[in-house]
N, C-alpha and C. Protein backbone atom coordinates (compact mmCIF):
# COMPACT_ATOMS: atom_id res chain seq x y z
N UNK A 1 -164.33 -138.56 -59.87
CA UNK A 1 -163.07 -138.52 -59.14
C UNK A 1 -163.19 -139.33 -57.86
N UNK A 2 -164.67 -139.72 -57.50
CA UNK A 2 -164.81 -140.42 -56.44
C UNK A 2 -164.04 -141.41 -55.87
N UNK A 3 -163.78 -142.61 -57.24
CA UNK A 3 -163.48 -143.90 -57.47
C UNK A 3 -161.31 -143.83 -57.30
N UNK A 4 -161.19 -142.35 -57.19
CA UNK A 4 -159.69 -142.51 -57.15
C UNK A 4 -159.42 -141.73 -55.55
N UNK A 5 -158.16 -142.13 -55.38
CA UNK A 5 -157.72 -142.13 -53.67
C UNK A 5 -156.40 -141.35 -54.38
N UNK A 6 -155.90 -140.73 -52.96
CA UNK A 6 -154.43 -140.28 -53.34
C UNK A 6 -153.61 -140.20 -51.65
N UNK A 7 -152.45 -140.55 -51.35
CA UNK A 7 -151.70 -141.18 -50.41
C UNK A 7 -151.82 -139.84 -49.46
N UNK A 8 -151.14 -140.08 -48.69
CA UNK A 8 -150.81 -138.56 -47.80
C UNK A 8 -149.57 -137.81 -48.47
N UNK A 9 -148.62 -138.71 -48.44
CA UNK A 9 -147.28 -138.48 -49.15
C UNK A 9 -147.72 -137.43 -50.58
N UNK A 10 -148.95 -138.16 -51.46
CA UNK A 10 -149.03 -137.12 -52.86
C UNK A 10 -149.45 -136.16 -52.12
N UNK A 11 -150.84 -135.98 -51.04
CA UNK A 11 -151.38 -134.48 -50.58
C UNK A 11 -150.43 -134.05 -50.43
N UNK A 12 -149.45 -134.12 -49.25
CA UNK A 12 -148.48 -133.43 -48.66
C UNK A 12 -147.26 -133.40 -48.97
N UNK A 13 -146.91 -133.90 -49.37
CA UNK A 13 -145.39 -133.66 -50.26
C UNK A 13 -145.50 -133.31 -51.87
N UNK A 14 -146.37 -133.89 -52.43
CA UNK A 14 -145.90 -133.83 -54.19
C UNK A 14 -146.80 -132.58 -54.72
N UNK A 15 -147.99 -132.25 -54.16
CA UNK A 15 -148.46 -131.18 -54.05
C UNK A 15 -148.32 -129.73 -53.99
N UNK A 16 -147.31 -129.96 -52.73
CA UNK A 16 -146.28 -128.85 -51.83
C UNK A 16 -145.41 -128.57 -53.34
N UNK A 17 -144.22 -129.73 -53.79
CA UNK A 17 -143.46 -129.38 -54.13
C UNK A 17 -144.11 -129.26 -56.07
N UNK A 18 -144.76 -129.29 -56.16
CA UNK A 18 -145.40 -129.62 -57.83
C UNK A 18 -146.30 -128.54 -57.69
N UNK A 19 -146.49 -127.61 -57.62
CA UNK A 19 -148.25 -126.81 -57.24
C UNK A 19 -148.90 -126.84 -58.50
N UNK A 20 -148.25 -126.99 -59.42
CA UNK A 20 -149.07 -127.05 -61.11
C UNK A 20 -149.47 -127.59 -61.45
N UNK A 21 -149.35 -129.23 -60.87
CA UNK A 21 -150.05 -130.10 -61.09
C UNK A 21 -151.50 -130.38 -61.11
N UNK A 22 -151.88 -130.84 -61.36
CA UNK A 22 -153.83 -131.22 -60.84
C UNK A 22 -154.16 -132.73 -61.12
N UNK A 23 -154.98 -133.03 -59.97
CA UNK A 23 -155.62 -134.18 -59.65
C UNK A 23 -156.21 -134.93 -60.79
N UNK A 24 -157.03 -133.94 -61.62
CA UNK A 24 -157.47 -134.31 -62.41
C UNK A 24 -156.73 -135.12 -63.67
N UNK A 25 -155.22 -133.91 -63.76
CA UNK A 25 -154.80 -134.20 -64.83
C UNK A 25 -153.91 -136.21 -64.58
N UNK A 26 -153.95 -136.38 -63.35
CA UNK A 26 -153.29 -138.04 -63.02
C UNK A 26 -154.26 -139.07 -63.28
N UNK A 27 -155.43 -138.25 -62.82
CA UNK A 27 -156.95 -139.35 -62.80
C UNK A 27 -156.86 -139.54 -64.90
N UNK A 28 -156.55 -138.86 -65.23
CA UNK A 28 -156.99 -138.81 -66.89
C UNK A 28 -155.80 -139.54 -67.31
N UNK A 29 -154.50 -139.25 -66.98
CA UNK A 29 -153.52 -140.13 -67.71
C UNK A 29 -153.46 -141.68 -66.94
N UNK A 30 -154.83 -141.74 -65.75
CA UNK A 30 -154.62 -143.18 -65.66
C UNK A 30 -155.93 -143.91 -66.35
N UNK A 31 -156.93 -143.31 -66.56
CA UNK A 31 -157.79 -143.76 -67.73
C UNK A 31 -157.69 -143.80 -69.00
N UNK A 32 -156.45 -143.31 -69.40
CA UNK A 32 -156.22 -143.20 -70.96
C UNK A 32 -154.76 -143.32 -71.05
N UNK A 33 -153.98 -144.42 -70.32
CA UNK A 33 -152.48 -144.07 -70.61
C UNK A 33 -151.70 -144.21 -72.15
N UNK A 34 -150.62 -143.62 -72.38
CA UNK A 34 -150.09 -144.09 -73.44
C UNK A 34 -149.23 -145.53 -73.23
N UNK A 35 -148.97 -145.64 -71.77
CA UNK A 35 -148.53 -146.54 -71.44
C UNK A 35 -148.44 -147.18 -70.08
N UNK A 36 -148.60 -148.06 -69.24
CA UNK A 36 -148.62 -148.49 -67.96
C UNK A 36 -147.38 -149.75 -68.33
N UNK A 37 -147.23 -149.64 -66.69
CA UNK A 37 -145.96 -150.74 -67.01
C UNK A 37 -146.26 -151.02 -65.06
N UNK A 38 -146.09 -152.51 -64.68
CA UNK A 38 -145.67 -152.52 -63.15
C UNK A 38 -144.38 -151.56 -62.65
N UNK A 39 -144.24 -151.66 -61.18
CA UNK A 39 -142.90 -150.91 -60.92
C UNK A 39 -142.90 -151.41 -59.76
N UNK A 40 -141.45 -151.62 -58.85
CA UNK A 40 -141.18 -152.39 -57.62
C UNK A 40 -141.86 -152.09 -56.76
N UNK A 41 -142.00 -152.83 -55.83
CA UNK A 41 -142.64 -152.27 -54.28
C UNK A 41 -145.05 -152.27 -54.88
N UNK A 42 -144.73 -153.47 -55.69
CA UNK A 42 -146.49 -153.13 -56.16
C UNK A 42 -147.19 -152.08 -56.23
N UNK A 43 -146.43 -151.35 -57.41
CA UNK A 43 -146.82 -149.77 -57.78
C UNK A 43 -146.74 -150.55 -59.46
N UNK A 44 -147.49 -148.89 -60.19
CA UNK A 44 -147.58 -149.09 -61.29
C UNK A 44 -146.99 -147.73 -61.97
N UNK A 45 -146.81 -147.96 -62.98
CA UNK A 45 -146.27 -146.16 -63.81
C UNK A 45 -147.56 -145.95 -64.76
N UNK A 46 -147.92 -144.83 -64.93
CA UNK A 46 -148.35 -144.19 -65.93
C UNK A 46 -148.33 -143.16 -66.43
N UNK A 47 -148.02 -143.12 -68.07
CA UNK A 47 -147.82 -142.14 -68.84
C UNK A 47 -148.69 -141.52 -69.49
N UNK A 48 -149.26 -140.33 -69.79
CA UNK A 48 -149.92 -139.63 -70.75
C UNK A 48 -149.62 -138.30 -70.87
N UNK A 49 -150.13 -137.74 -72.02
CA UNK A 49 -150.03 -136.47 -72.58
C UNK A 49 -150.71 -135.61 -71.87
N UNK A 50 -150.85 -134.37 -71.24
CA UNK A 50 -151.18 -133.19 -71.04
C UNK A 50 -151.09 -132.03 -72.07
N UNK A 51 -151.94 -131.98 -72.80
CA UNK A 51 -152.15 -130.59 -73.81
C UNK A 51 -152.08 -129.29 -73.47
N UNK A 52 -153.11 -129.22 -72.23
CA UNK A 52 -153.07 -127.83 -71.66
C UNK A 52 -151.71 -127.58 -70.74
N UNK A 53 -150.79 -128.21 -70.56
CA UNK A 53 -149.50 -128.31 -69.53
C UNK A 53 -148.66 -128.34 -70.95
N UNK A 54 -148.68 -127.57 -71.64
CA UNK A 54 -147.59 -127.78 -73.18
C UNK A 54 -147.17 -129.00 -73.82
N UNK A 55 -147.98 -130.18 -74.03
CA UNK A 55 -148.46 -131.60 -74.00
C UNK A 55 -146.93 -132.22 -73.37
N UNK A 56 -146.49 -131.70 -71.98
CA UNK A 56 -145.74 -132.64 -71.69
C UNK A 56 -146.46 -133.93 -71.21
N UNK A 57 -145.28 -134.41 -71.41
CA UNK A 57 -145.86 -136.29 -71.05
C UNK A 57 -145.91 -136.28 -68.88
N UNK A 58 -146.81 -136.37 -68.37
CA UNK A 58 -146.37 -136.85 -66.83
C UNK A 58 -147.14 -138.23 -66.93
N UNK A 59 -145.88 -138.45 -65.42
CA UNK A 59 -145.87 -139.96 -64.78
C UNK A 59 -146.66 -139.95 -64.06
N UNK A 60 -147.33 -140.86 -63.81
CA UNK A 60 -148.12 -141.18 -62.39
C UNK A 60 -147.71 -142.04 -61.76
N UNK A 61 -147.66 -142.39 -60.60
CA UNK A 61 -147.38 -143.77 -59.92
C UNK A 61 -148.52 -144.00 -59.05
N UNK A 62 -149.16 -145.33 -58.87
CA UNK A 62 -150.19 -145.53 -57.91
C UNK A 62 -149.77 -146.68 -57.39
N UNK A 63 -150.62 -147.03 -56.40
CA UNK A 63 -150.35 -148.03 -55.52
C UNK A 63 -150.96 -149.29 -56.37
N UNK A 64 -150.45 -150.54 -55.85
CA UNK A 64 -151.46 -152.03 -56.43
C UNK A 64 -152.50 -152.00 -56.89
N UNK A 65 -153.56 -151.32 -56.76
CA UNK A 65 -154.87 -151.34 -56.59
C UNK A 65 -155.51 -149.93 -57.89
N UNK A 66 -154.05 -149.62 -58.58
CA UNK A 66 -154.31 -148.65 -59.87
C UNK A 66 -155.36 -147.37 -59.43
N UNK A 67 -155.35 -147.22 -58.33
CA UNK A 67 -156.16 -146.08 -58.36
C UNK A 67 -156.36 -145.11 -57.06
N UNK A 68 -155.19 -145.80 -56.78
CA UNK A 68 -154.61 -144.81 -55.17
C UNK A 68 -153.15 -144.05 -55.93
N UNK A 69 -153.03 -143.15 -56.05
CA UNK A 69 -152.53 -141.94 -56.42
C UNK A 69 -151.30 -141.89 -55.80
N UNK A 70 -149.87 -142.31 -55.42
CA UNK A 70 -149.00 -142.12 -55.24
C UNK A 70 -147.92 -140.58 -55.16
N UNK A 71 -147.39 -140.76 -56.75
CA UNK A 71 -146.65 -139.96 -57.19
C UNK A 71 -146.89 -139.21 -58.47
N UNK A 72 -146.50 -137.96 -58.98
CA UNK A 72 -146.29 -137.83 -60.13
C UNK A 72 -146.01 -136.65 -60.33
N UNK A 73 -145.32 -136.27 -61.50
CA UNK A 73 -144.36 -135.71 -62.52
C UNK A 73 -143.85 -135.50 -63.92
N UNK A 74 -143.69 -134.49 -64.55
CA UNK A 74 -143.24 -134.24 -66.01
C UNK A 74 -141.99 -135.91 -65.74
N UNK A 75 -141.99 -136.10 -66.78
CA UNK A 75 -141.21 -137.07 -67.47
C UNK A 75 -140.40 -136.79 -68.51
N UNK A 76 -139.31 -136.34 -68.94
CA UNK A 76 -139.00 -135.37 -70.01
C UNK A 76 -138.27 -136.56 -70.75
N UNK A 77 -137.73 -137.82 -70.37
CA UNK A 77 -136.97 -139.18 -70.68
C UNK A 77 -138.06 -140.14 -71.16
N UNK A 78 -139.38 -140.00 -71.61
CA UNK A 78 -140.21 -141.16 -71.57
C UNK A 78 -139.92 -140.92 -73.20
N UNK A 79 -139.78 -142.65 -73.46
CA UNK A 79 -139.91 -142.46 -74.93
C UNK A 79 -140.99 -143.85 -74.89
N UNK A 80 -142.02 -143.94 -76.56
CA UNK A 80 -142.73 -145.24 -76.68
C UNK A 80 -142.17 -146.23 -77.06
């Protein structure tokens, strides 16, 4: 988990408002996405499955550099 960063904004805001989330589970859907795509402002999206979270799909968003931790969230609209 060393090799990944996460913003202030994810500690303190997405954290706060998500508490179910886990670190872990963003670090894993960005090593194994079902899908990455760029996104404005030199961010990236990523999608993967969560099994133990009732395999919903969450988003990740990171900064340029794929491994500073932004944002993230169930995705209930992601299709492949």
């Amino acid at each position: 988990m060393s090799e990944y960063k996460f913003t202030q904004y994810f500690e303190n805001d997405v954290l706060l408002k998500r508490p179910y989330l886990k670190k872990e589970w963003c670090i894993r859907v960005i090593q194994n996405p079902l899908k990455c795509e760029p996104q404005e402002n030199n961010r990236f999206r990523f999608w993967g499955i969560i099994p133990e979270f009732d395999n919903k799909i969450l988003r990740v968003i990171t900064l340029e550099n794929k491994t500073t931790i932004h944002n993230a969230f169930p995705d209930r609209r992601f299709k492949l």
